[in-house]
Structure formats: C-alpha cells, structure tokens
PDB file of N, CA and C in Angstrom:
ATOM      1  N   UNK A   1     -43.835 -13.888  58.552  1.00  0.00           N
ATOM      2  CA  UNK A   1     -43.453 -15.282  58.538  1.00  0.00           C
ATOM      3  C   UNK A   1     -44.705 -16.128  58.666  1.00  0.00           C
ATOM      4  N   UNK A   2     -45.003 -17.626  58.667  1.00  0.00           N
ATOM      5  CA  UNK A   2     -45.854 -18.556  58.537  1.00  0.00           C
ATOM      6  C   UNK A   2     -45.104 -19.493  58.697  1.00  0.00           C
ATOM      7  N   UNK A   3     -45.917 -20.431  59.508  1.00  0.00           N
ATOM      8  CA  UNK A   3     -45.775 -21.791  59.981  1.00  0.00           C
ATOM      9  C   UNK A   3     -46.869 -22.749  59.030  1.00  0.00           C
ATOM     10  N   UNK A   4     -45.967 -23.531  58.305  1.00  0.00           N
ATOM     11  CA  UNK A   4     -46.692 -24.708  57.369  1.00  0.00           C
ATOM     12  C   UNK A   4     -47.084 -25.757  58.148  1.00  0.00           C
ATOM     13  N   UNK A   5     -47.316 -26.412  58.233  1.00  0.00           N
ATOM     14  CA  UNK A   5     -48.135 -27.556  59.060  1.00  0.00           C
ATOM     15  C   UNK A   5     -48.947 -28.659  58.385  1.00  0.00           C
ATOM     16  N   UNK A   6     -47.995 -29.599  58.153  1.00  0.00           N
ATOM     17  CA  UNK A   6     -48.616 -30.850  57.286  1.00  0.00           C
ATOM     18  C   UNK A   6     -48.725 -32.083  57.886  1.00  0.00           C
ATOM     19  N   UNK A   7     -49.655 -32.804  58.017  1.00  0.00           N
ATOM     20  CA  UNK A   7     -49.828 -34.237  58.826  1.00  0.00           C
ATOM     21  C   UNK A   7     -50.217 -34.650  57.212  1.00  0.00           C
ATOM     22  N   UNK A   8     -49.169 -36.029  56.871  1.00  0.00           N
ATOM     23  CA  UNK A   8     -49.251 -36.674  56.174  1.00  0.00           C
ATOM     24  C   UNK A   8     -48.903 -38.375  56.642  1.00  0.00           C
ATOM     25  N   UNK A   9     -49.161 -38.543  55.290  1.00  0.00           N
ATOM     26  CA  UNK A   9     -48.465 -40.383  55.269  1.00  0.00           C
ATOM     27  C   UNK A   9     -47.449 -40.671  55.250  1.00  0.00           C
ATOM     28  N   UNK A  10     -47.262 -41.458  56.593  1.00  0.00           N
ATOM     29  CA  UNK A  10     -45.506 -41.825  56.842  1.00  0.00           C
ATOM     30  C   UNK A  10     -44.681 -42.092  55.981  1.00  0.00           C
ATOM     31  N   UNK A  11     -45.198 -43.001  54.793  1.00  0.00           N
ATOM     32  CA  UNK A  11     -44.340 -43.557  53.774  1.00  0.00           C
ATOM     33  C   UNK A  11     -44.397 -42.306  52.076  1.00  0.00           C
ATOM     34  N   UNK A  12     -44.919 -41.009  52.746  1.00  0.00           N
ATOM     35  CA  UNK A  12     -44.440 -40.231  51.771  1.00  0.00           C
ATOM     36  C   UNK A  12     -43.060 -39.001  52.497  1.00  0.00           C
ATOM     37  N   UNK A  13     -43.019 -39.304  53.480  1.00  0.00           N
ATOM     38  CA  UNK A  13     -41.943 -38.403  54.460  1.00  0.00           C
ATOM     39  C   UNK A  13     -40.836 -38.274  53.544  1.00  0.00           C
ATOM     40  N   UNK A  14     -40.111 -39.104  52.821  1.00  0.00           N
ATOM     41  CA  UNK A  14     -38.498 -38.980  52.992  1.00  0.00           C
ATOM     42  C   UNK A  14     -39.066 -38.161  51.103  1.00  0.00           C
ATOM     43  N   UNK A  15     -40.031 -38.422  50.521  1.00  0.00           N
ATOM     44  CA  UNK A  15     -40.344 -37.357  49.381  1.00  0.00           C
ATOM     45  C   UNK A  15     -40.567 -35.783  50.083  1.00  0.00           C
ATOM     46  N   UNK A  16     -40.976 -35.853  51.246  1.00  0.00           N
ATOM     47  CA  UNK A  16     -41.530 -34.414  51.308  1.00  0.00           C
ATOM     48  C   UNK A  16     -40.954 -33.525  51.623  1.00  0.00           C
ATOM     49  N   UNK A  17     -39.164 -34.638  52.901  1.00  0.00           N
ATOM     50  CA  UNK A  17     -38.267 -33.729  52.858  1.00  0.00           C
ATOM     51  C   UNK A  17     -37.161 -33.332  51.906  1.00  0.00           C
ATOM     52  N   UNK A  18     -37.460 -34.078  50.482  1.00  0.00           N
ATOM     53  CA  UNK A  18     -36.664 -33.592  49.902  1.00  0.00           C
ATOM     54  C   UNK A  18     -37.417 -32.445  48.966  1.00  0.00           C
ATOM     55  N   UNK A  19     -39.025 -32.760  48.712  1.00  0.00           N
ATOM     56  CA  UNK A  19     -39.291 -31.838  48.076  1.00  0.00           C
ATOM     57  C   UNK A  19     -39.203 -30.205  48.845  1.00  0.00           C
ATOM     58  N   UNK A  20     -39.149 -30.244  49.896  1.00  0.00           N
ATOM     59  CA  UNK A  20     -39.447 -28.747  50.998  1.00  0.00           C
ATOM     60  C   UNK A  20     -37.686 -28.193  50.523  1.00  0.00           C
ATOM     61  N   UNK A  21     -37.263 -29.284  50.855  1.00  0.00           N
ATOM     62  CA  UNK A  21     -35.331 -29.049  50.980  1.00  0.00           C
ATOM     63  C   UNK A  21     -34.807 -28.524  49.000  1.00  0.00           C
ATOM     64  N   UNK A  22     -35.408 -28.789  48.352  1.00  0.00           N
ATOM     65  CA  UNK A  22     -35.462 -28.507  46.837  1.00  0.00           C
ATOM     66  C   UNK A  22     -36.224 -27.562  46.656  1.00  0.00           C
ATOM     67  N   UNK A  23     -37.024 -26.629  47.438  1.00  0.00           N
ATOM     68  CA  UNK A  23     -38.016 -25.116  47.118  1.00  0.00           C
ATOM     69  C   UNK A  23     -37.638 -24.389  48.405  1.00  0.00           C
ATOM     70  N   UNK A  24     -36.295 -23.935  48.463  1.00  0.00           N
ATOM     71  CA  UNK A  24     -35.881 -23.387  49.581  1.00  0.00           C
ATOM     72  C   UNK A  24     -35.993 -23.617  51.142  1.00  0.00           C
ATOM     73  N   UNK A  25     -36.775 -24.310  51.398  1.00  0.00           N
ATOM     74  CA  UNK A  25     -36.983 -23.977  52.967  1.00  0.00           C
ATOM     75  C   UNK A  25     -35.317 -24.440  53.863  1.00  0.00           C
ATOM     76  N   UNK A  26     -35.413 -23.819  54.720  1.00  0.00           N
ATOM     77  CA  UNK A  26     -34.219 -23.788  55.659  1.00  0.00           C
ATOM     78  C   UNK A  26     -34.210 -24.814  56.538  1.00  0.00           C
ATOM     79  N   UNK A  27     -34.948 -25.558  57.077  1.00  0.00           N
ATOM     80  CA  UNK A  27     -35.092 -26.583  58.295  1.00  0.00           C
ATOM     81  C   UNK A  27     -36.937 -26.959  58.076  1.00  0.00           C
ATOM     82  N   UNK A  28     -36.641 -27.803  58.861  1.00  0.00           N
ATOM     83  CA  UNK A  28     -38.447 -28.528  59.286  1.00  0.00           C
ATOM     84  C   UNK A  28     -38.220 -29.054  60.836  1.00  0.00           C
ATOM     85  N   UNK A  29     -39.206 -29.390  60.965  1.00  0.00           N
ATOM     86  CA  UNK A  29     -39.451 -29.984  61.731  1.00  0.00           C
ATOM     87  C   UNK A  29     -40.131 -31.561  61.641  1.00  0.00           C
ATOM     88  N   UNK A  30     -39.995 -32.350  62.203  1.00  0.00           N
ATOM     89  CA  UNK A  30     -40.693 -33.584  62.196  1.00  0.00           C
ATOM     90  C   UNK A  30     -41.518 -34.244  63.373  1.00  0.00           C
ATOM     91  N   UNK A  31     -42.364 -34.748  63.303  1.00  0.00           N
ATOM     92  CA  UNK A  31     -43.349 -35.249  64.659  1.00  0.00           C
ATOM     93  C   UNK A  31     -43.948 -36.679  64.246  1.00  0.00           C
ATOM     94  N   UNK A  32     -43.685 -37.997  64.989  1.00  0.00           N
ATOM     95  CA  UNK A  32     -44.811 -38.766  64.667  1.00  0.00           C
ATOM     96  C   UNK A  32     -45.675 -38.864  65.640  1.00  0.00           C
ATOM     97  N   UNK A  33     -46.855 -38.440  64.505  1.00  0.00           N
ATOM     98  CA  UNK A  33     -48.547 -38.654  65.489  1.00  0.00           C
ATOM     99  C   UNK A  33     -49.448 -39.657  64.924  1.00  0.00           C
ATOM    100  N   UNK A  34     -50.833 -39.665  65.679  1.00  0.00           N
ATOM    101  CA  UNK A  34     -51.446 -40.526  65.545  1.00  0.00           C
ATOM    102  C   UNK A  34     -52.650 -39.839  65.254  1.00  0.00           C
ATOM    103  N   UNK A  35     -53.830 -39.807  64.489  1.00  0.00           N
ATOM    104  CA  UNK A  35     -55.081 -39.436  64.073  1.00  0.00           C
ATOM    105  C   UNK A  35     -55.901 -39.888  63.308  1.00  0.00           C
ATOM    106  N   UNK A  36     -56.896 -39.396  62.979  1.00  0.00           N
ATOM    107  CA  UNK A  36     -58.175 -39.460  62.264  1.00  0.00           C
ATOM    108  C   UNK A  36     -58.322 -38.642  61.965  1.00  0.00           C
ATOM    109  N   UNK A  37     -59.290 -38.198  60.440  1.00  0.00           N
ATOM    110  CA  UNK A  37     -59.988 -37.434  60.060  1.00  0.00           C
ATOM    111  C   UNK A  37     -61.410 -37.561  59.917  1.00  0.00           C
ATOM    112  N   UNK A  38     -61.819 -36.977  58.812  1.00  0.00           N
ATOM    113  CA  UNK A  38     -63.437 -37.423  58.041  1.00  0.00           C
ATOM    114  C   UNK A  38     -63.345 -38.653  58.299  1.00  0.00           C
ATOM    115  N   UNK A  39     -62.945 -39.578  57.664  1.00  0.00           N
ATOM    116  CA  UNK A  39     -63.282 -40.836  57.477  1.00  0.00           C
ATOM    117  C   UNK A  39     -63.166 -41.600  58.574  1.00  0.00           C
ATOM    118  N   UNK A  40     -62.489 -41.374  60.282  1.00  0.00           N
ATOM    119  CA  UNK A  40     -62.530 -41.849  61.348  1.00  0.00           C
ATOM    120  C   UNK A  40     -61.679 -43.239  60.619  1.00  0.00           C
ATOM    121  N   UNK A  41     -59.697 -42.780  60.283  1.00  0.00           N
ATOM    122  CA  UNK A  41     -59.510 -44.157  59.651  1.00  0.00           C
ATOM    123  C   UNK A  41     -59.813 -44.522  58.575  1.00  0.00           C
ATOM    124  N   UNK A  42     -59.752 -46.093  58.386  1.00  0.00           N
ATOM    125  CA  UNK A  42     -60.110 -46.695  57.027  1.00  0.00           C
ATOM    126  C   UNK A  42     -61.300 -47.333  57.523  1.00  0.00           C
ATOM    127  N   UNK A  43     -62.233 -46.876  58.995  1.00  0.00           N
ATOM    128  CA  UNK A  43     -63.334 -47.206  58.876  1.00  0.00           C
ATOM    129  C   UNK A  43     -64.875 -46.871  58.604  1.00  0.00           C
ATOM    130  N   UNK A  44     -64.135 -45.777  58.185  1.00  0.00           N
ATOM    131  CA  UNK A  44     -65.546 -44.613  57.523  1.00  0.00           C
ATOM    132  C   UNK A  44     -66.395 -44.384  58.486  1.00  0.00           C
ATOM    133  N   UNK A  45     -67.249 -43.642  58.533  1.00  0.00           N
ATOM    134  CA  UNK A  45     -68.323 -43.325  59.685  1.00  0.00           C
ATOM    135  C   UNK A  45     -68.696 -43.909  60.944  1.00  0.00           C
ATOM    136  N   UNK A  46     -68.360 -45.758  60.275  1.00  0.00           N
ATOM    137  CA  UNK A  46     -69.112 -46.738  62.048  1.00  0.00           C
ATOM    138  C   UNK A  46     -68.480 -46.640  62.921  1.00  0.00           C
ATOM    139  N   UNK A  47     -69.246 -46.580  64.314  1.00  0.00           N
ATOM    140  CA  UNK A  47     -68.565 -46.583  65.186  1.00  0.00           C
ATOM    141  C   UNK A  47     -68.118 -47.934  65.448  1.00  0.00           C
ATOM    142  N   UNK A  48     -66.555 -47.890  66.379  1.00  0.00           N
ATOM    143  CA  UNK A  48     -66.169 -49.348  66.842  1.00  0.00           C
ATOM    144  C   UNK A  48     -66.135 -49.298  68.172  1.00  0.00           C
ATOM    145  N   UNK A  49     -66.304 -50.568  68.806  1.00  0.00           N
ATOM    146  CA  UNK A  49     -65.887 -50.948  70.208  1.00  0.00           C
ATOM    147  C   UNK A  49     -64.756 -50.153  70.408  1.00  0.00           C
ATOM    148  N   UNK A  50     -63.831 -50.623  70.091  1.00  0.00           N
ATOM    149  CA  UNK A  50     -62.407 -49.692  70.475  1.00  0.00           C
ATOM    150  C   UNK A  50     -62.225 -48.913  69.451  1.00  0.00           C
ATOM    151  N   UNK A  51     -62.473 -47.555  70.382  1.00  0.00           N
ATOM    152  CA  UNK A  51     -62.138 -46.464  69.713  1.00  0.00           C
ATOM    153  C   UNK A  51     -60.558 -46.013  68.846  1.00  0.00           C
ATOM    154  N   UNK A  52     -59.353 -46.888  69.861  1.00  0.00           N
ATOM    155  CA  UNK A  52     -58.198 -46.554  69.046  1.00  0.00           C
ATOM    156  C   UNK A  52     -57.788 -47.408  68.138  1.00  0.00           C
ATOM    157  N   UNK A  53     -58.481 -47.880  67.743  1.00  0.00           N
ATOM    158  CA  UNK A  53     -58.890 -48.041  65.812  1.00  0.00           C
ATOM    159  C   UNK A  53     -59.306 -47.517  64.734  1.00  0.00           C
ATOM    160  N   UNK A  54     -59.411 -46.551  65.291  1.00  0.00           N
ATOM    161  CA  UNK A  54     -59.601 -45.542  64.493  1.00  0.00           C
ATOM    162  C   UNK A  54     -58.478 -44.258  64.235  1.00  0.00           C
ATOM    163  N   UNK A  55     -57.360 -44.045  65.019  1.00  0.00           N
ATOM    164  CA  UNK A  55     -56.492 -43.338  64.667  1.00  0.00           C
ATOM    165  C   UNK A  55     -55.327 -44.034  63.946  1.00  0.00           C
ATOM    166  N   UNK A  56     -54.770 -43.459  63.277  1.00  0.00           N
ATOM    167  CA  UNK A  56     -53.769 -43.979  62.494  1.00  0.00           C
ATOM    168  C   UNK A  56     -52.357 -43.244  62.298  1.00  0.00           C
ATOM    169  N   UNK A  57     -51.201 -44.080  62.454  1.00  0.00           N
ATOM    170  CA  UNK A  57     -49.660 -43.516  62.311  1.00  0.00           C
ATOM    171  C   UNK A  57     -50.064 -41.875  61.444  1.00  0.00           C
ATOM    172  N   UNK A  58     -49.718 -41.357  61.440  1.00  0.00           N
ATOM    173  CA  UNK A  58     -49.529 -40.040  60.649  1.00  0.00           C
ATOM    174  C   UNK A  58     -47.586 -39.251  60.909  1.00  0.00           C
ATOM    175  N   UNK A  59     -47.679 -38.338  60.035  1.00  0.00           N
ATOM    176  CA  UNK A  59     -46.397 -37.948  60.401  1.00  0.00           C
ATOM    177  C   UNK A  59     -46.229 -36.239  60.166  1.00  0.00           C
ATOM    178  N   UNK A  60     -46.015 -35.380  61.152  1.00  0.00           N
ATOM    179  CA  UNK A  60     -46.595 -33.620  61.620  1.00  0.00           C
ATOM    180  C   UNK A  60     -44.889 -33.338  60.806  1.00  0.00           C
ATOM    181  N   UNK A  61     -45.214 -32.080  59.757  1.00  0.00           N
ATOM    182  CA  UNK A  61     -44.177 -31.516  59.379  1.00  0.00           C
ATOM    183  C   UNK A  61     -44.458 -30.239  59.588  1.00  0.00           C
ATOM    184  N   UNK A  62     -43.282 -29.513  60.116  1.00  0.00           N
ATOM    185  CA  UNK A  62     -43.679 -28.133  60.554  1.00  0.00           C
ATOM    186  C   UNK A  62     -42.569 -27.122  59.905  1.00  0.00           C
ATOM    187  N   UNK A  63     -42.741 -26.512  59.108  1.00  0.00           N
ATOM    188  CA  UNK A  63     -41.774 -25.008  58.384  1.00  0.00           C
ATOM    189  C   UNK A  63     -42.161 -24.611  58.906  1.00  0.00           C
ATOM    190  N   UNK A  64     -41.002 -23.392  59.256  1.00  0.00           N
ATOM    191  CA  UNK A  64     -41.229 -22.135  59.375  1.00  0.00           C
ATOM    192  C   UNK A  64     -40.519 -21.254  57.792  1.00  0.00           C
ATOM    193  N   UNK A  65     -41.002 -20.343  57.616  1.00  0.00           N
ATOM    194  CA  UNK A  65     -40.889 -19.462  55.733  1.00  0.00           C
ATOM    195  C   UNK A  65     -41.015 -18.007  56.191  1.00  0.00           C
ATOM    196  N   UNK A  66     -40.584 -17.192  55.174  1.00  0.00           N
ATOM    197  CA  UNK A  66     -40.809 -16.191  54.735  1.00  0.00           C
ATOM    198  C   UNK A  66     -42.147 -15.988  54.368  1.00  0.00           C
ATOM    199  N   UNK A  67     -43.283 -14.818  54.329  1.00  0.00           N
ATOM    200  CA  UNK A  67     -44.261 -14.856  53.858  1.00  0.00           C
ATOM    201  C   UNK A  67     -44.663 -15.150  51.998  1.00  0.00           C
ATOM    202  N   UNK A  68     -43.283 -14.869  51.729  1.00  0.00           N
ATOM    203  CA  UNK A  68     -43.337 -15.136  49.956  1.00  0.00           C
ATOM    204  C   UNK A  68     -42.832 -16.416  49.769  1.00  0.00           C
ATOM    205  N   UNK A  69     -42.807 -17.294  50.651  1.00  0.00           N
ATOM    206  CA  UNK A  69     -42.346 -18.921  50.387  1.00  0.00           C
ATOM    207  C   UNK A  69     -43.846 -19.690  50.593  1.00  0.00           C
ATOM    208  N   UNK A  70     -44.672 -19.090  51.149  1.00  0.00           N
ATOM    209  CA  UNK A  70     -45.444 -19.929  51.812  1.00  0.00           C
ATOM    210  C   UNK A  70     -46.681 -20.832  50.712  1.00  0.00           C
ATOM    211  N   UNK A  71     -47.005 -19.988  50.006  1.00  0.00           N
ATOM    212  CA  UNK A  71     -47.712 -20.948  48.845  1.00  0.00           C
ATOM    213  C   UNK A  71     -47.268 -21.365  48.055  1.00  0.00           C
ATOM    214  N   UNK A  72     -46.190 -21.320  47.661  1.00  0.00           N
ATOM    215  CA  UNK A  72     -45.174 -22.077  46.518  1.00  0.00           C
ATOM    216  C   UNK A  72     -44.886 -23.546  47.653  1.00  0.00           C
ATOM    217  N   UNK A  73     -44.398 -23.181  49.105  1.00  0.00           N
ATOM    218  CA  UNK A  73     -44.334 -24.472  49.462  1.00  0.00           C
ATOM    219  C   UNK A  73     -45.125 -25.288  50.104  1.00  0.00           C
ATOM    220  N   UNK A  74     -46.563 -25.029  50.136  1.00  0.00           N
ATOM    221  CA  UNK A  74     -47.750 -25.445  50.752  1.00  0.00           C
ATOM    222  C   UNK A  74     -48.305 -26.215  49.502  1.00  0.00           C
ATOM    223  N   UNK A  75     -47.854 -25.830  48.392  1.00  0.00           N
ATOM    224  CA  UNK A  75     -48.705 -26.339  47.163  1.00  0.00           C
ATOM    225  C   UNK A  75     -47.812 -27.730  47.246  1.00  0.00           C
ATOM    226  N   UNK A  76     -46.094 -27.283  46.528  1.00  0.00           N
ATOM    227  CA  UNK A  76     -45.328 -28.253  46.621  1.00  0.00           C
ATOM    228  C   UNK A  76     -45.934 -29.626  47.851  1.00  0.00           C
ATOM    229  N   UNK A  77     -45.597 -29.048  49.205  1.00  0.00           N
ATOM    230  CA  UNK A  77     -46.062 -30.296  49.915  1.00  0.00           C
ATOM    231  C   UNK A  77     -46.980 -30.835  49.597  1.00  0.00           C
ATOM    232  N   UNK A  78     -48.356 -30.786  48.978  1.00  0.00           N
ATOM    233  CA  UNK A  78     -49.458 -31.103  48.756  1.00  0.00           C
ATOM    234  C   UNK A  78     -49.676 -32.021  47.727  1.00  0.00           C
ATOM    235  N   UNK A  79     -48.510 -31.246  46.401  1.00  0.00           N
ATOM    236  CA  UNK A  79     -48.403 -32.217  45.443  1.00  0.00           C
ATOM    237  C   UNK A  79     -47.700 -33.179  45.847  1.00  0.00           C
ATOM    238  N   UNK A  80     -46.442 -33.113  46.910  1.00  0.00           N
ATOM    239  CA  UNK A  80     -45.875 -34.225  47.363  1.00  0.00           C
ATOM    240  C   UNK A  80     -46.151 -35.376  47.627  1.00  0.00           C
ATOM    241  N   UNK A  81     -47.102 -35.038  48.577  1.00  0.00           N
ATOM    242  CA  UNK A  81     -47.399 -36.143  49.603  1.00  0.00           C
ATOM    243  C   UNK A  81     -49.087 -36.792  49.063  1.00  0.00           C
ATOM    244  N   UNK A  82     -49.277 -36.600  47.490  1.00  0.00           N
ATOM    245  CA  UNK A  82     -50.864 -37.079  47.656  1.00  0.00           C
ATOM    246  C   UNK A  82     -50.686 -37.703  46.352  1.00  0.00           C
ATOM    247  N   UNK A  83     -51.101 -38.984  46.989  1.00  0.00           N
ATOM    248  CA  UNK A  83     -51.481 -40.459  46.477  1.00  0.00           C
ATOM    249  C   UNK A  83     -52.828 -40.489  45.819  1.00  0.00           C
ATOM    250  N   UNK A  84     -53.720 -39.492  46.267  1.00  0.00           N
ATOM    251  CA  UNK A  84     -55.259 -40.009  45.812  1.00  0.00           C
ATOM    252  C   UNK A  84     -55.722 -40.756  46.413  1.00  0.00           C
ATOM    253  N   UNK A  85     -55.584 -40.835  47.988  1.00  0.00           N
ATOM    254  CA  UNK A  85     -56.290 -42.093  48.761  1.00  0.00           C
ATOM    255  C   UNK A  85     -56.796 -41.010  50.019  1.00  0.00           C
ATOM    256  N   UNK A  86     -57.989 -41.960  50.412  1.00  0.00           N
ATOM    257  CA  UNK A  86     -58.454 -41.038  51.552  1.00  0.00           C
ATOM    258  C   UNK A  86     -57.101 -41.388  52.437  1.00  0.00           C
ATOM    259  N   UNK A  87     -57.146 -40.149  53.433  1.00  0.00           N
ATOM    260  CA  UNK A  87     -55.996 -40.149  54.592  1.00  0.00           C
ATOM    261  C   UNK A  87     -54.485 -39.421  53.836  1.00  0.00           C
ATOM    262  N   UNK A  88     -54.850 -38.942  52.807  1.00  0.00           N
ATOM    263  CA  UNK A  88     -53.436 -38.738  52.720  1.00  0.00           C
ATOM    264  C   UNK A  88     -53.196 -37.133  53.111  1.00  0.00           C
ATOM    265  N   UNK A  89     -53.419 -36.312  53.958  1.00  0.00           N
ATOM    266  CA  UNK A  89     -53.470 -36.092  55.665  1.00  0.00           C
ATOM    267  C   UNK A  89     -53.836 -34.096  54.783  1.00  0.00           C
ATOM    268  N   UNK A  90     -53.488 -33.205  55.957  1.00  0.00           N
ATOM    269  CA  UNK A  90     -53.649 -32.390  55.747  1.00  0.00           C
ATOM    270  C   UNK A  90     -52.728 -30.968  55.668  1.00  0.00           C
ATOM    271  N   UNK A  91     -53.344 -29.310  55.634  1.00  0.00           N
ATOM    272  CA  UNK A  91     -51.845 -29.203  55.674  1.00  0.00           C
ATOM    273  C   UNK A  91     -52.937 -27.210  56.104  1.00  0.00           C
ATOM    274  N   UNK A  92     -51.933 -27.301  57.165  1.00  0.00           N
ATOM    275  CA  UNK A  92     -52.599 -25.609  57.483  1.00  0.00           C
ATOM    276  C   UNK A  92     -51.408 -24.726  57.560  1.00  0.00           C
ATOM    277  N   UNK A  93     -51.447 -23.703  57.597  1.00  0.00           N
ATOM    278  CA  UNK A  93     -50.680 -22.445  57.269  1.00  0.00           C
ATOM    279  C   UNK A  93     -50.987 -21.104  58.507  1.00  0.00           C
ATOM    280  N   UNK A  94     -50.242 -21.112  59.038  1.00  0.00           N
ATOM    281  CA  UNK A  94     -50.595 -19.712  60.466  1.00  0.00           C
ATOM    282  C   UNK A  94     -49.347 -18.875  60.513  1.00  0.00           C
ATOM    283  N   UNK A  95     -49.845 -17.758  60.512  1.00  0.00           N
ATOM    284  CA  UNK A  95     -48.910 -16.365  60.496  1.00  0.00           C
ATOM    285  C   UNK A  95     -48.227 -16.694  61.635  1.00  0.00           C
ATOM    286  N   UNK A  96     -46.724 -15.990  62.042  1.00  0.00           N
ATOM    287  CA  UNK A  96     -45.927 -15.889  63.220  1.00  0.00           C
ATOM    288  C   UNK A  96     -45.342 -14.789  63.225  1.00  0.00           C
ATOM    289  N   UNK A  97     -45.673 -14.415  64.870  1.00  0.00           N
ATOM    290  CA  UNK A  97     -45.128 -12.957  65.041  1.00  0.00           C
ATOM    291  C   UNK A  97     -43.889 -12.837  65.079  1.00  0.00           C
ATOM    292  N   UNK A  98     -43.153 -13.765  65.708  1.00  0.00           N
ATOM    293  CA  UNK A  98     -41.640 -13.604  66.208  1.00  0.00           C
ATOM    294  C   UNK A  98     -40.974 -14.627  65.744  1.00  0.00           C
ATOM    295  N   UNK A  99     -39.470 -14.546  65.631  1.00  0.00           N
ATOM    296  CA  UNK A  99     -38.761 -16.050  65.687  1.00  0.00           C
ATOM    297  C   UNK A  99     -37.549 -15.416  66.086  1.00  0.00           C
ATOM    298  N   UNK A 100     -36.756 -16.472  66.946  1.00  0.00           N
ATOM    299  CA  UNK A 100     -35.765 -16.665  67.861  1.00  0.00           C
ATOM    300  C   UNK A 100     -35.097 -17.926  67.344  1.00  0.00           C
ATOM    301  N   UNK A 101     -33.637 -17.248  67.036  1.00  0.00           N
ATOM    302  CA  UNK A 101     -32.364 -18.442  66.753  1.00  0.00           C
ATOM    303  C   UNK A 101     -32.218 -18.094  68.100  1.00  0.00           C
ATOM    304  N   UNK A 102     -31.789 -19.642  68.677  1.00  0.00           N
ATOM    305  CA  UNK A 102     -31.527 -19.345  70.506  1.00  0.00           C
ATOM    306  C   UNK A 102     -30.107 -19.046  70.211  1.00  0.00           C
ATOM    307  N   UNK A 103     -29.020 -20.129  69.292  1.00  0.00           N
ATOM    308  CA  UNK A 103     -27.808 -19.924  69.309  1.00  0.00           C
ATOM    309  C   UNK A 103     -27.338 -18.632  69.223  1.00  0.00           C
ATOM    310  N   UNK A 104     -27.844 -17.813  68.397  1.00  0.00           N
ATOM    311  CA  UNK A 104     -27.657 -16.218  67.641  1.00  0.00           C
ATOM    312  C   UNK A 104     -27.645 -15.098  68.211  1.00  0.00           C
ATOM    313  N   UNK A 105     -29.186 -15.432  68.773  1.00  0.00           N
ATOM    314  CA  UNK A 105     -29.550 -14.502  69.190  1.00  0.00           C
ATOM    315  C   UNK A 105     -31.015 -13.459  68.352  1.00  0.00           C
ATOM    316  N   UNK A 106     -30.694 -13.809  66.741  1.00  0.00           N
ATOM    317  CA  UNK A 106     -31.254 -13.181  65.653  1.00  0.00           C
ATOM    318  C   UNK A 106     -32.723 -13.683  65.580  1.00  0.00           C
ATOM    319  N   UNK A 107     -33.540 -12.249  65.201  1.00  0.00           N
ATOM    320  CA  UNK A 107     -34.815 -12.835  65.285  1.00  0.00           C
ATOM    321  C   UNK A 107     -35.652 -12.214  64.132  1.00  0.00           C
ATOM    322  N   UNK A 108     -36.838 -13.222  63.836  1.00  0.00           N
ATOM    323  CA  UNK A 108     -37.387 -12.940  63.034  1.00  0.00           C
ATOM    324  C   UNK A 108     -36.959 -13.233  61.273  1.00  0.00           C
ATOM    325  N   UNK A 109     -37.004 -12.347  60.602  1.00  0.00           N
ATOM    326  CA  UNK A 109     -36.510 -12.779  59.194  1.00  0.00           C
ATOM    327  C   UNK A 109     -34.915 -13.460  59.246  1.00  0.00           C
ATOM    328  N   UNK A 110     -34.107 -12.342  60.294  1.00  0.00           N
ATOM    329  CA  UNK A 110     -32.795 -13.257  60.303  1.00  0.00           C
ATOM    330  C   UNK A 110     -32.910 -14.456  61.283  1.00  0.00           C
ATOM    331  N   UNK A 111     -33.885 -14.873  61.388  1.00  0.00           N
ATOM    332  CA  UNK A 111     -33.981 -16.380  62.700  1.00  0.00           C
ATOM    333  C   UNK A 111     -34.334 -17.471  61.158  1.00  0.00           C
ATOM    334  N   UNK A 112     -34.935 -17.127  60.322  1.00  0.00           N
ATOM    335  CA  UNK A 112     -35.686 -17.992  59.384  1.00  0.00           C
ATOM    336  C   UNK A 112     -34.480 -18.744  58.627  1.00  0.00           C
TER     337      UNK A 112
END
C-alpha cells in the first residue's frame, strides 16, 4: 500500500476530489494547512518583518491505494491541480505497512 500526499491550491480541491474519486480511489482525506515553499510565498527569496507572510492557505490531501494505483493517481493529481503558477503545491508518495478499518476489523488490502 502507499500513502499519496498532496498539498495543493485551495481553489483546485473540489477538481481533485473528483479527479481521485473518477481513477478509483476509495476515500481521502482532507486537511487545511498553511505553508511555504521555494519561493517563501508570493514573496520570493526577501526576507520580511513578519514572517507569517510568508505562508499561505494550502490544502493536505491524503490517499491511501493499492501499490498498482499509486502512479496512475499521483500523476492524475498532478495533472489536476496544476495551473502553471508558482505554489501550485506538492505531492509525495510513502509505502504503508499496515491498515486498519476500525469498524471491520479488516486490515491491510481488505482495509483499503
């Protein structure tokens, strides 16, 4: 299994859950956060007096997949959510040993 992990742009969210929900995935997760990357913001390298000007709304999507879902839907999200503008966020991928349906009981491939 693998955990997808995408921090994108808020105002591409309601595309990304339909694109994930249209290439199989079973559930997501959703998070709103706040960050920076490279560009520290839309203020590029300078530093500012106040530092929290520099992080910005973002929005954490988290799959969990099968190991044969995972680049078909890492690509998908990617094409989803990108505008061609700096910030339009990132997206990592980490193996998982276990998974637990609490309701079930079932774990692992049958938890997915």
């Amino acid at each position: 299994m693998k955990l997808i992990t995408a921090v994108v742009q808020p105002g591409k969210l309601d595309d990304v859950i339909r694109a994930v929900e249209e290439n199989g995935a079973c559930g997501l997760t959703i998070t709103e956060v706040m960050g920076f990357g490279r560009q520290y913001g839309h203020h590029g390298a300078e530093r500012l007096s106040d530092q929290s000007a520099l992080v910005l709304p973002k929005v954490r999507i988290d799959v969990l997949v099968q190991d044969e879902m995972a680049e078909t839907l890492t690509d998908v999200i990617a094409k989803t959510a990108n505008t061609g503008s700096i910030g339009d966020g990132k997206i990592w991928v980490c193996p998982v040993e276990r998974a637990l349906r609490v309701r079930t009981g079932e774990r692992d491939r049958a938890a997915v």
